[in-house]
PDB file of N, CA and C in Angstrom:
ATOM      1  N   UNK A   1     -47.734  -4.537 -64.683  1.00  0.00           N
ATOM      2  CA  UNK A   1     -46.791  -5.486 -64.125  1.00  0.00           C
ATOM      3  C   UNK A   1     -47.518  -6.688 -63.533  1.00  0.00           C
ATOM      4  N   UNK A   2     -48.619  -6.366 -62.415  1.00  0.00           N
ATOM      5  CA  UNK A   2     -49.364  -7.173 -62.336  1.00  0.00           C
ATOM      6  C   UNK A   2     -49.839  -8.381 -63.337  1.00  0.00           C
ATOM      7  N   UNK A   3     -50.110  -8.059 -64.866  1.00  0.00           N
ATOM      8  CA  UNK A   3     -50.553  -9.275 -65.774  1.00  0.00           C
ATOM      9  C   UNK A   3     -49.370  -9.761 -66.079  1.00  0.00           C
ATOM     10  N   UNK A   4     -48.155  -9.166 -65.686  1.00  0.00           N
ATOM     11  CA  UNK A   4     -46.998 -10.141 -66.413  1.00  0.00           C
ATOM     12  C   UNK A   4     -46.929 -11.191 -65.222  1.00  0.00           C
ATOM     13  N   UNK A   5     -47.021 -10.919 -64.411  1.00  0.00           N
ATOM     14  CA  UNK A   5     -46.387 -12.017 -62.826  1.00  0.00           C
ATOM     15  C   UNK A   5     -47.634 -12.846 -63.299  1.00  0.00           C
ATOM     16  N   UNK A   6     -49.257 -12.188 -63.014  1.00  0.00           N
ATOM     17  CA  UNK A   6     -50.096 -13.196 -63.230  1.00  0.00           C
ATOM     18  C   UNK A   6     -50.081 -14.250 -64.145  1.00  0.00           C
ATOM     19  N   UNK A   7     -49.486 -13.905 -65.921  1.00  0.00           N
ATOM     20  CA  UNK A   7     -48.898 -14.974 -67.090  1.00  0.00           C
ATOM     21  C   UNK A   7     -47.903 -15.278 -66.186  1.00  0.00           C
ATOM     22  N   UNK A   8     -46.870 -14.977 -65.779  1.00  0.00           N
ATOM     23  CA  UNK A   8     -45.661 -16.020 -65.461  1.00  0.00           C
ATOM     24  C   UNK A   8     -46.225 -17.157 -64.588  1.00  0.00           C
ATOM     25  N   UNK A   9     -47.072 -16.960 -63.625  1.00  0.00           N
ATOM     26  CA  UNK A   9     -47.158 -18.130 -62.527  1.00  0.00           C
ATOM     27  C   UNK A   9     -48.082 -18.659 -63.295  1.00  0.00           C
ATOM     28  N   UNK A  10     -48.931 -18.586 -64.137  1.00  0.00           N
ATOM     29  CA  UNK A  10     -49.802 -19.476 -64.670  1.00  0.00           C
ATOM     30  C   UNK A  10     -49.520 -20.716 -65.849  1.00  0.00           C
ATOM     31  N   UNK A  11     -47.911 -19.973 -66.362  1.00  0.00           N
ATOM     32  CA  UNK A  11     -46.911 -20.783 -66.598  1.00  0.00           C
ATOM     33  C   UNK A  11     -46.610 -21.791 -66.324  1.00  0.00           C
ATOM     34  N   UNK A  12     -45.420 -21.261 -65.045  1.00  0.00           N
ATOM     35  CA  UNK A  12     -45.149 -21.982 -64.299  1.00  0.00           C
ATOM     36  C   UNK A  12     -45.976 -23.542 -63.580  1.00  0.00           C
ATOM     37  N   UNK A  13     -47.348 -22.936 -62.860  1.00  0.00           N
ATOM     38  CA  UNK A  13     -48.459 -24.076 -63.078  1.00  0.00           C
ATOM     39  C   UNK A  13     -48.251 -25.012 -63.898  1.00  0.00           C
ATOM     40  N   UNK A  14     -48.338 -24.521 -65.611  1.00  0.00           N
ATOM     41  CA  UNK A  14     -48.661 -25.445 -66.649  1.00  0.00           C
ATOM     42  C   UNK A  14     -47.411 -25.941 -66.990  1.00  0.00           C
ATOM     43  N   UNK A  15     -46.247 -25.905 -66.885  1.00  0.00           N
ATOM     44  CA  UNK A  15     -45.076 -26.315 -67.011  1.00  0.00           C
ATOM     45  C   UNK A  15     -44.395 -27.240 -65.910  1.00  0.00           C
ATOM     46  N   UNK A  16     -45.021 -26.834 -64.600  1.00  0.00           N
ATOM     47  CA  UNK A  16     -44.466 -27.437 -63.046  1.00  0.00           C
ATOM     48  C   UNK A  16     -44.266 -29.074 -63.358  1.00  0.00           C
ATOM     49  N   UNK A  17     -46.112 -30.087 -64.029  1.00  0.00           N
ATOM     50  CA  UNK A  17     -45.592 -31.020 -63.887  1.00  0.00           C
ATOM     51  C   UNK A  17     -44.378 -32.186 -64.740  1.00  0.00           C
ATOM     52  N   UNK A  18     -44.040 -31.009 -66.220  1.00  0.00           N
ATOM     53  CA  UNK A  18     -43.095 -31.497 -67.204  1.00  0.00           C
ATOM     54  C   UNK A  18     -41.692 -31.666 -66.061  1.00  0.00           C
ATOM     55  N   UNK A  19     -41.426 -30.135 -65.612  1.00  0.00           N
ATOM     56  CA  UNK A  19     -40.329 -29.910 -65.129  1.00  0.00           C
ATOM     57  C   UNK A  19     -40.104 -31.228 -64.090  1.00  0.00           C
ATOM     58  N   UNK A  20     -41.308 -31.385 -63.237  1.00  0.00           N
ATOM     59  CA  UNK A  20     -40.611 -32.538 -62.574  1.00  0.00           C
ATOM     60  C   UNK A  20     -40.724 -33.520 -62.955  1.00  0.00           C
ATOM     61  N   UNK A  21     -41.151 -33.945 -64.031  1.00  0.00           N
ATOM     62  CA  UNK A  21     -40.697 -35.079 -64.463  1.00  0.00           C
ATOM     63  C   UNK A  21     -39.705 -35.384 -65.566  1.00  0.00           C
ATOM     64  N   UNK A  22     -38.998 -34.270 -65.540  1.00  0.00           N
ATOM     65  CA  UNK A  22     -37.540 -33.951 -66.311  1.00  0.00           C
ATOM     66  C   UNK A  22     -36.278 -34.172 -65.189  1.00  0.00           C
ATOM     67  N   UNK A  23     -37.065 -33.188 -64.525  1.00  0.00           N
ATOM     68  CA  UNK A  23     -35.846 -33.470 -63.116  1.00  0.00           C
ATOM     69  C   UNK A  23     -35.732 -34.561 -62.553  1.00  0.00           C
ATOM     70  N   UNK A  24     -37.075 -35.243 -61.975  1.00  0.00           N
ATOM     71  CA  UNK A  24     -36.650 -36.882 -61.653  1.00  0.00           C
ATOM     72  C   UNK A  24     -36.458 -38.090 -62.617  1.00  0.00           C
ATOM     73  N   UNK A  25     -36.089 -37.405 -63.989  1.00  0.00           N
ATOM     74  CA  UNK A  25     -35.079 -38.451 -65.207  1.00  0.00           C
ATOM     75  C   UNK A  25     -33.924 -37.830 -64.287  1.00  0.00           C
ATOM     76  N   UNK A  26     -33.572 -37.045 -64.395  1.00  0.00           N
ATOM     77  CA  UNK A  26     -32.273 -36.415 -64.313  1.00  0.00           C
ATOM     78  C   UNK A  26     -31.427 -36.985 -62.927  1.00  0.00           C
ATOM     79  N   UNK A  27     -32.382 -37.454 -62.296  1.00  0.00           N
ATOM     80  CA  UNK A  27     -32.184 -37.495 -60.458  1.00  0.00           C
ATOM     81  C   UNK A  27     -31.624 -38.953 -60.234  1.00  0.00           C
ATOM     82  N   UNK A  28     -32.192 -39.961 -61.474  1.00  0.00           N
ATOM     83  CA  UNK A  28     -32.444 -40.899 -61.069  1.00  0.00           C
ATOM     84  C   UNK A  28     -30.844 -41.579 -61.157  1.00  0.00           C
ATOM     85  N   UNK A  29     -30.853 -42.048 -60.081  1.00  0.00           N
ATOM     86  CA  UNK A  29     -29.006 -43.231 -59.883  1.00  0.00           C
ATOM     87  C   UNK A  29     -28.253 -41.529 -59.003  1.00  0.00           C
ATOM     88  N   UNK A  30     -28.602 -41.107 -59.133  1.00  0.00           N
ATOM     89  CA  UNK A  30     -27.577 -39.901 -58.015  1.00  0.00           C
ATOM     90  C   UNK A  30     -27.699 -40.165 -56.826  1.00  0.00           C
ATOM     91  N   UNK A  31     -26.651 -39.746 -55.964  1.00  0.00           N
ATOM     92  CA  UNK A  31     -27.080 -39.667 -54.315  1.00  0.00           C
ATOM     93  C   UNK A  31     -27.652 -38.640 -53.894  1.00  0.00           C
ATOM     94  N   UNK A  32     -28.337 -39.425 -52.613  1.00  0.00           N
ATOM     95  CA  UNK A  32     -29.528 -38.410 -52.019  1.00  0.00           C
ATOM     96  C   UNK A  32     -28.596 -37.414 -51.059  1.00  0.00           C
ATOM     97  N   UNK A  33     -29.389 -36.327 -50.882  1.00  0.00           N
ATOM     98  CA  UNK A  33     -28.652 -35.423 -50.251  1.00  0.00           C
ATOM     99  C   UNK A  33     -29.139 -36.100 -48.907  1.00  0.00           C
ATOM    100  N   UNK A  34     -28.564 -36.288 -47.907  1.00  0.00           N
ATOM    101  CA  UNK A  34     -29.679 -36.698 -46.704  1.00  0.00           C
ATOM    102  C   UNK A  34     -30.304 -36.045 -45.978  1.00  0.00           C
ATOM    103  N   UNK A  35     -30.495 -34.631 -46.160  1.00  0.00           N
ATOM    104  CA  UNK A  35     -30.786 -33.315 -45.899  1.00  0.00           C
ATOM    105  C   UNK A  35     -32.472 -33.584 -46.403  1.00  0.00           C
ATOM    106  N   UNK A  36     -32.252 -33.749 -47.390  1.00  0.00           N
ATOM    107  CA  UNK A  36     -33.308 -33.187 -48.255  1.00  0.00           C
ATOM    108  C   UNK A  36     -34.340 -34.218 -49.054  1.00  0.00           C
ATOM    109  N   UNK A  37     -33.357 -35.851 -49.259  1.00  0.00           N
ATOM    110  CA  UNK A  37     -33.671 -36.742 -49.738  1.00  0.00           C
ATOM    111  C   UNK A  37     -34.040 -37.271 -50.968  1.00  0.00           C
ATOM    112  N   UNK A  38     -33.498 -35.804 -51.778  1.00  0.00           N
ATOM    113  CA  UNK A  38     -33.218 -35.523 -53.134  1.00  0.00           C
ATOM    114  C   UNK A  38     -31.968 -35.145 -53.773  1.00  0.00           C
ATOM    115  N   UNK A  39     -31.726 -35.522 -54.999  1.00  0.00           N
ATOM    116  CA  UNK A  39     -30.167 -35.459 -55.289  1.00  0.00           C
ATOM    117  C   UNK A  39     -30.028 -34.267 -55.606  1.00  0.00           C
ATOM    118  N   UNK A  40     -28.339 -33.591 -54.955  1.00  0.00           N
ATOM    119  CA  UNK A  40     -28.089 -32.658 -54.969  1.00  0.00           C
ATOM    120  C   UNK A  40     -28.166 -32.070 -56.233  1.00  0.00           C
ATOM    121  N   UNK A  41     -28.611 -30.739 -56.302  1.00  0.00           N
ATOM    122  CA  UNK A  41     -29.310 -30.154 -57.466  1.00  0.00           C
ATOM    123  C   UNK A  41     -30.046 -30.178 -57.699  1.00  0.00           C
ATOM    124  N   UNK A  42     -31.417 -31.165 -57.125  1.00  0.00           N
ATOM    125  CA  UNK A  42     -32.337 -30.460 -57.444  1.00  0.00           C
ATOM    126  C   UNK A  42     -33.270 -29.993 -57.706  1.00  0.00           C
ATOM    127  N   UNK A  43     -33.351 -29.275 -56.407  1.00  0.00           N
ATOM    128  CA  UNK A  43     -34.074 -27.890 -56.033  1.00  0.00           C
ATOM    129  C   UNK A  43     -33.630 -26.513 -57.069  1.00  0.00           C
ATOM    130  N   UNK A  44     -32.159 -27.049 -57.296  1.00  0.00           N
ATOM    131  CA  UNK A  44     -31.642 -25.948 -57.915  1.00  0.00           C
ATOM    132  C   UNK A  44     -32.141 -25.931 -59.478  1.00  0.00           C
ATOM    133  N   UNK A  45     -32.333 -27.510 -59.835  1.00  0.00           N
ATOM    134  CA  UNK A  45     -32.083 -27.696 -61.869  1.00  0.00           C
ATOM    135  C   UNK A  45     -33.836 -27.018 -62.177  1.00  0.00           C
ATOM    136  N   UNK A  46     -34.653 -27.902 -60.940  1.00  0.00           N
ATOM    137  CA  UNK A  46     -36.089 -27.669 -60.520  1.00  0.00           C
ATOM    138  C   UNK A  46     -36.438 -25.975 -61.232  1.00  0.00           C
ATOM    139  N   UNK A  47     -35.838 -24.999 -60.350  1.00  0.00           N
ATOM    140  CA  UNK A  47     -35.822 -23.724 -59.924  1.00  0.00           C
ATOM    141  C   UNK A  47     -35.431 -22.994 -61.515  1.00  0.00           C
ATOM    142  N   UNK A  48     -34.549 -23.482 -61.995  1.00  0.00           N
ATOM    143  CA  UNK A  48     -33.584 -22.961 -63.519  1.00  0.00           C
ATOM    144  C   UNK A  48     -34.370 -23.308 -64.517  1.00  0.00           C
ATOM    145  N   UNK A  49     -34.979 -24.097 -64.771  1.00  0.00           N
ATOM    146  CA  UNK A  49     -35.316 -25.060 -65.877  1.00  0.00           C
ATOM    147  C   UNK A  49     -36.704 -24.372 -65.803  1.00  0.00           C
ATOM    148  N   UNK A  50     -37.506 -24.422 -64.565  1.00  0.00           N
ATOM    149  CA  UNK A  50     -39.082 -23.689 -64.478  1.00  0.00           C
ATOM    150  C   UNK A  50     -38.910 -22.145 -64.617  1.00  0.00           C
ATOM    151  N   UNK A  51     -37.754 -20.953 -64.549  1.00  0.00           N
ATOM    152  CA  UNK A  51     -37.772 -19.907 -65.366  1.00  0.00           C
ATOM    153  C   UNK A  51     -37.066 -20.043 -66.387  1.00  0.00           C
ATOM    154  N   UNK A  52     -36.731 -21.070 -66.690  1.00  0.00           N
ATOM    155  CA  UNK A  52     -36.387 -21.162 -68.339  1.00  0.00           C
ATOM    156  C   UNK A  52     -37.609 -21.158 -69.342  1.00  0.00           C
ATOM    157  N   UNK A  53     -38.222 -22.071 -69.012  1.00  0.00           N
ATOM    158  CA  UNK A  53     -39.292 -22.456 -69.870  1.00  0.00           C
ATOM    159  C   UNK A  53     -40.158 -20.832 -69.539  1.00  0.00           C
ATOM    160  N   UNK A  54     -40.515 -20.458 -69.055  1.00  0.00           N
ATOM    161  CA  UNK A  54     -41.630 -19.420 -68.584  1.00  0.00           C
ATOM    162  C   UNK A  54     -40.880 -18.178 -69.545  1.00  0.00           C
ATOM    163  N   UNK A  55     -39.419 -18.092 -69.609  1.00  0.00           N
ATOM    164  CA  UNK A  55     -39.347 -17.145 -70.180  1.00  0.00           C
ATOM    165  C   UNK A  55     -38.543 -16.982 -71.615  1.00  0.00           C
ATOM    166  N   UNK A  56     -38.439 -18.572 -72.386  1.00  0.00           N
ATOM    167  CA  UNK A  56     -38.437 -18.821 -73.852  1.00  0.00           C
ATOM    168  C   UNK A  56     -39.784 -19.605 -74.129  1.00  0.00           C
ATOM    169  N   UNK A  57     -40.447 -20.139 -73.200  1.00  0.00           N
ATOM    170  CA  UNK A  57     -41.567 -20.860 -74.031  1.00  0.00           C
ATOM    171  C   UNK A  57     -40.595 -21.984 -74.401  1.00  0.00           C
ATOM    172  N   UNK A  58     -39.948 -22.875 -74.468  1.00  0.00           N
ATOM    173  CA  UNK A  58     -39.676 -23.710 -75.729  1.00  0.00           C
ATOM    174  C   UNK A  58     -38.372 -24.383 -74.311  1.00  0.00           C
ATOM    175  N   UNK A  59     -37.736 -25.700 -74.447  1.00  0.00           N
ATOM    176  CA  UNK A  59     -37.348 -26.468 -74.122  1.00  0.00           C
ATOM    177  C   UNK A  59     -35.551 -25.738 -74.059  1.00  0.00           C
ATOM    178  N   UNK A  60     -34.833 -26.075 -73.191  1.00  0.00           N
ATOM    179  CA  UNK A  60     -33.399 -25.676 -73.627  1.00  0.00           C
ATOM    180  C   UNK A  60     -32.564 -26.501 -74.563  1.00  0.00           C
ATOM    181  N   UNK A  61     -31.443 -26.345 -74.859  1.00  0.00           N
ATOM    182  CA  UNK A  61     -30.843 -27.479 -76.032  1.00  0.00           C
ATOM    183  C   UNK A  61     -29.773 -27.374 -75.676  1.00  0.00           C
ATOM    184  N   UNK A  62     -28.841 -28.504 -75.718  1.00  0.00           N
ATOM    185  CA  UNK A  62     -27.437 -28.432 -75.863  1.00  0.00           C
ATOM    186  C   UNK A  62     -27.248 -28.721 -74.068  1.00  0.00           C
ATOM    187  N   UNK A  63     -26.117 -28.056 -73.432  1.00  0.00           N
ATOM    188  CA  UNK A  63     -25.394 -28.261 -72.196  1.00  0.00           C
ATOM    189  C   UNK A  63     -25.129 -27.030 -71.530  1.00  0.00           C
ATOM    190  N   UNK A  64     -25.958 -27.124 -70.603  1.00  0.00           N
ATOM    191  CA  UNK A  64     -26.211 -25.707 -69.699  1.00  0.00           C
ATOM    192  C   UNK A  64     -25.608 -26.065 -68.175  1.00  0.00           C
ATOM    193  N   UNK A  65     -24.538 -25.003 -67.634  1.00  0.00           N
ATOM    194  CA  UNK A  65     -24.201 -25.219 -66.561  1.00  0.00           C
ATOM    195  C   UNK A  65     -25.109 -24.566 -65.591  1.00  0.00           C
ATOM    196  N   UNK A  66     -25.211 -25.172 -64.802  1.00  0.00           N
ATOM    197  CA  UNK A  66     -26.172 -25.039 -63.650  1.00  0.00           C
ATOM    198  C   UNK A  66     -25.573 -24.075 -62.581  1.00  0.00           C
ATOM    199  N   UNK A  67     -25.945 -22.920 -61.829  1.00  0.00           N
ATOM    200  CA  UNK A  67     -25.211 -22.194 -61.217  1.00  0.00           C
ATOM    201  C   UNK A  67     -24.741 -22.734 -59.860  1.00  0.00           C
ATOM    202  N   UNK A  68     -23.634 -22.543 -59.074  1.00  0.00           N
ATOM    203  CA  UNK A  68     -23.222 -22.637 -57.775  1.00  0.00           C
ATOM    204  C   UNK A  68     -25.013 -22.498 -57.113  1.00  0.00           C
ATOM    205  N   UNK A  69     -24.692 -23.288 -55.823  1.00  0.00           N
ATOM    206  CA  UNK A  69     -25.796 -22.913 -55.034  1.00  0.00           C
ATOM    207  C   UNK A  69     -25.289 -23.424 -53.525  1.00  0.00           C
ATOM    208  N   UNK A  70     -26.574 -22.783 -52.541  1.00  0.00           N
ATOM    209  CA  UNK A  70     -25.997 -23.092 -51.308  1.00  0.00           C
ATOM    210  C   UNK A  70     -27.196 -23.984 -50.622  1.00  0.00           C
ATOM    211  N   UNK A  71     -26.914 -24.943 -49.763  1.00  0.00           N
ATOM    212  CA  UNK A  71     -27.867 -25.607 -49.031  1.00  0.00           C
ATOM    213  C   UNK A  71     -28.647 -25.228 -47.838  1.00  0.00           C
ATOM    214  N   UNK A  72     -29.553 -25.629 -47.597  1.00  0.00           N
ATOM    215  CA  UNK A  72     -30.122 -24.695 -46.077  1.00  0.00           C
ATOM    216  C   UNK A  72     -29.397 -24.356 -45.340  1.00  0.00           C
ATOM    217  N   UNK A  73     -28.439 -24.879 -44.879  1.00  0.00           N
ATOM    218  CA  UNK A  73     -27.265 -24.875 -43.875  1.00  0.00           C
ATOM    219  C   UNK A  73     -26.105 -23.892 -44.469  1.00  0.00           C
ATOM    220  N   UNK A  74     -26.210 -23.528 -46.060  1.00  0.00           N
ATOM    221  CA  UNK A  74     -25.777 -22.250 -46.282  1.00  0.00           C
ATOM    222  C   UNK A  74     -24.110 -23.186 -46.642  1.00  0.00           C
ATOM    223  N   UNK A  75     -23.906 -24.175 -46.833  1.00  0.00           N
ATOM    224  CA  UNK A  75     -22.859 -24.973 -47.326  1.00  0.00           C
ATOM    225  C   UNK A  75     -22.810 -24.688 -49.034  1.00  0.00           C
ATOM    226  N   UNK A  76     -21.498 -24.477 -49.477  1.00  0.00           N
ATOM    227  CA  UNK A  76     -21.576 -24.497 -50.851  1.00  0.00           C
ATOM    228  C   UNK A  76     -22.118 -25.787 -51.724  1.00  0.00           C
ATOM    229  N   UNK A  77     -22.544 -25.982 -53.021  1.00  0.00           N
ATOM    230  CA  UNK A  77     -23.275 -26.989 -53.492  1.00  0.00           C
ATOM    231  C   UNK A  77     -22.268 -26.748 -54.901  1.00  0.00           C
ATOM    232  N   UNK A  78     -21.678 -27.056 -55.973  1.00  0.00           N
ATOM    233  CA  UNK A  78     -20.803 -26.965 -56.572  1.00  0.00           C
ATOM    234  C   UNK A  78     -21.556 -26.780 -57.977  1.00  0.00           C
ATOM    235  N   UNK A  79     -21.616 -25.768 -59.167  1.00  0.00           N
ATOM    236  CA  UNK A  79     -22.055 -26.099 -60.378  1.00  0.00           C
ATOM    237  C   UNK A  79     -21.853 -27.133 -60.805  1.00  0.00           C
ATOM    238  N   UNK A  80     -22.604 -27.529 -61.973  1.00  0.00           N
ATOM    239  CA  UNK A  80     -22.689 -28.819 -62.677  1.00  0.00           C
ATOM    240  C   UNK A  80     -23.588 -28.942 -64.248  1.00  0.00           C
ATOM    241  N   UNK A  81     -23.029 -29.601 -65.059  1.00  0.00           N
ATOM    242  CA  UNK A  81     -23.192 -29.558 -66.271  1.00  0.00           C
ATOM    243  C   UNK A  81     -24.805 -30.313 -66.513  1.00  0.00           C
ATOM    244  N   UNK A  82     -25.414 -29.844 -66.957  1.00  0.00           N
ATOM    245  CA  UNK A  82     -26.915 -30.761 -67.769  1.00  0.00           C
ATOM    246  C   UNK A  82     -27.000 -30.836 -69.112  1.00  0.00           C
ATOM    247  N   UNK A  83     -26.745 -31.634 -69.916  1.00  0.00           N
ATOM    248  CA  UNK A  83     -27.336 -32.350 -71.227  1.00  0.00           C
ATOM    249  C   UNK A  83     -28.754 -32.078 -71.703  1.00  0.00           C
ATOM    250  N   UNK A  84     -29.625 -31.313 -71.761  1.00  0.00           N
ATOM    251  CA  UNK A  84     -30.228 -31.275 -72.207  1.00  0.00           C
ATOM    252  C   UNK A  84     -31.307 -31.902 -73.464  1.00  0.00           C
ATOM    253  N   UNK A  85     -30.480 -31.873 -74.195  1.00  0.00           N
ATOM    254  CA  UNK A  85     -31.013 -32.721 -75.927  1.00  0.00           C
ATOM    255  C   UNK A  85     -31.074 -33.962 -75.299  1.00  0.00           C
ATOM    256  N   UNK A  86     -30.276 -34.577 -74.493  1.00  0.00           N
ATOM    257  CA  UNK A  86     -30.549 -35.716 -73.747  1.00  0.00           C
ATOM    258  C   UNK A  86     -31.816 -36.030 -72.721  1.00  0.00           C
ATOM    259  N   UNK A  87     -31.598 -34.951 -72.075  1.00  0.00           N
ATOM    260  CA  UNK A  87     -32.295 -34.933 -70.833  1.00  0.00           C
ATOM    261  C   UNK A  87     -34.005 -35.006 -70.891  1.00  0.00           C
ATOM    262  N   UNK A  88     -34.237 -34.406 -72.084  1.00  0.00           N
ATOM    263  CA  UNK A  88     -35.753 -33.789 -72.742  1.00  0.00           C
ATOM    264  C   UNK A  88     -35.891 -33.980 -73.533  1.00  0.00           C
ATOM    265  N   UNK A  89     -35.682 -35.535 -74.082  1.00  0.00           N
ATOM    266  CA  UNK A  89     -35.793 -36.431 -75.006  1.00  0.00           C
ATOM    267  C   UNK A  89     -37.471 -37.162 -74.670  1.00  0.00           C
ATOM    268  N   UNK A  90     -38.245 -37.022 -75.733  1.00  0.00           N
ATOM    269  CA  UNK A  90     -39.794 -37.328 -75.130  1.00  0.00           C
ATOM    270  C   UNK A  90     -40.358 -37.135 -74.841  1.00  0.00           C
ATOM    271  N   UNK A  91     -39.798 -35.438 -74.158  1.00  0.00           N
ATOM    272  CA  UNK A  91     -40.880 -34.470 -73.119  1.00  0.00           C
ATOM    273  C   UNK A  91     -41.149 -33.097 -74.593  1.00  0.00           C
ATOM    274  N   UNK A  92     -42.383 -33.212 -73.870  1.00  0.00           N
ATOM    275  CA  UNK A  92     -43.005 -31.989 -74.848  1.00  0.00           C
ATOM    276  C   UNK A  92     -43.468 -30.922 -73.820  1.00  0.00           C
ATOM    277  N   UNK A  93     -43.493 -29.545 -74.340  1.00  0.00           N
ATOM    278  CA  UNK A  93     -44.234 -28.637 -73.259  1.00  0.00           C
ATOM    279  C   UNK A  93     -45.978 -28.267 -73.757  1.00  0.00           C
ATOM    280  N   UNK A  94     -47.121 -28.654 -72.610  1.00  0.00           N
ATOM    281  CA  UNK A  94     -48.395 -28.364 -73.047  1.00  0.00           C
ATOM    282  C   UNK A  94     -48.176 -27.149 -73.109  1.00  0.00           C
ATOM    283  N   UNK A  95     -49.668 -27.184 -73.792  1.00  0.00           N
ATOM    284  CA  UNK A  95     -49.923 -25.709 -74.563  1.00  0.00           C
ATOM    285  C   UNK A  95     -51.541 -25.154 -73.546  1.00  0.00           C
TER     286      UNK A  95
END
């Protein structure tokens, strides 16, 4: 079990700086949470998208709803739709 966590986070590592620079396409023209100073979602798209990749290897496609989530303050945060084929247009994952 140990070598699987050790491959997953080493993943994750090699994937971390695509993901955020997928997420801040995604971010950009939204409002800031003023909490957090990032647009709502995401911490959350951040969080989805980095065990996505870790556990297909390969990019998502199509329009994936993003799950409910709650804010530090434990306030509901509402699902929301992502585009994908759009979104990860240009981005490749290193190898």
């Amino acid at each position: 079990m140990e070598t699987l966590q050790s491959g997953h986070e080493e993943l994750k590592t090699l994937y971390l700086p695509a993901v955020a620079a997928i997420v801040d396409r995604w971010a950009e023209g939204k409002a800031l949470n003023p909490d957090s100073g990032r647009a709502n979602g995401y911490y959350r798209l951040t969080a989805w998208l980095l065990d996505y990749l870790v556990l297909h290897r390969a990019m998502p496609e199509g329009i994936h709803l993003m799950p409910e989530g709650r804010d530090k303050l434990n306030r509901i945060e509402p699902s929301f739709p992502v585009d994908f084929d759009e979104l990860t247009k240009g981005f490749g994952l290193p190898e």
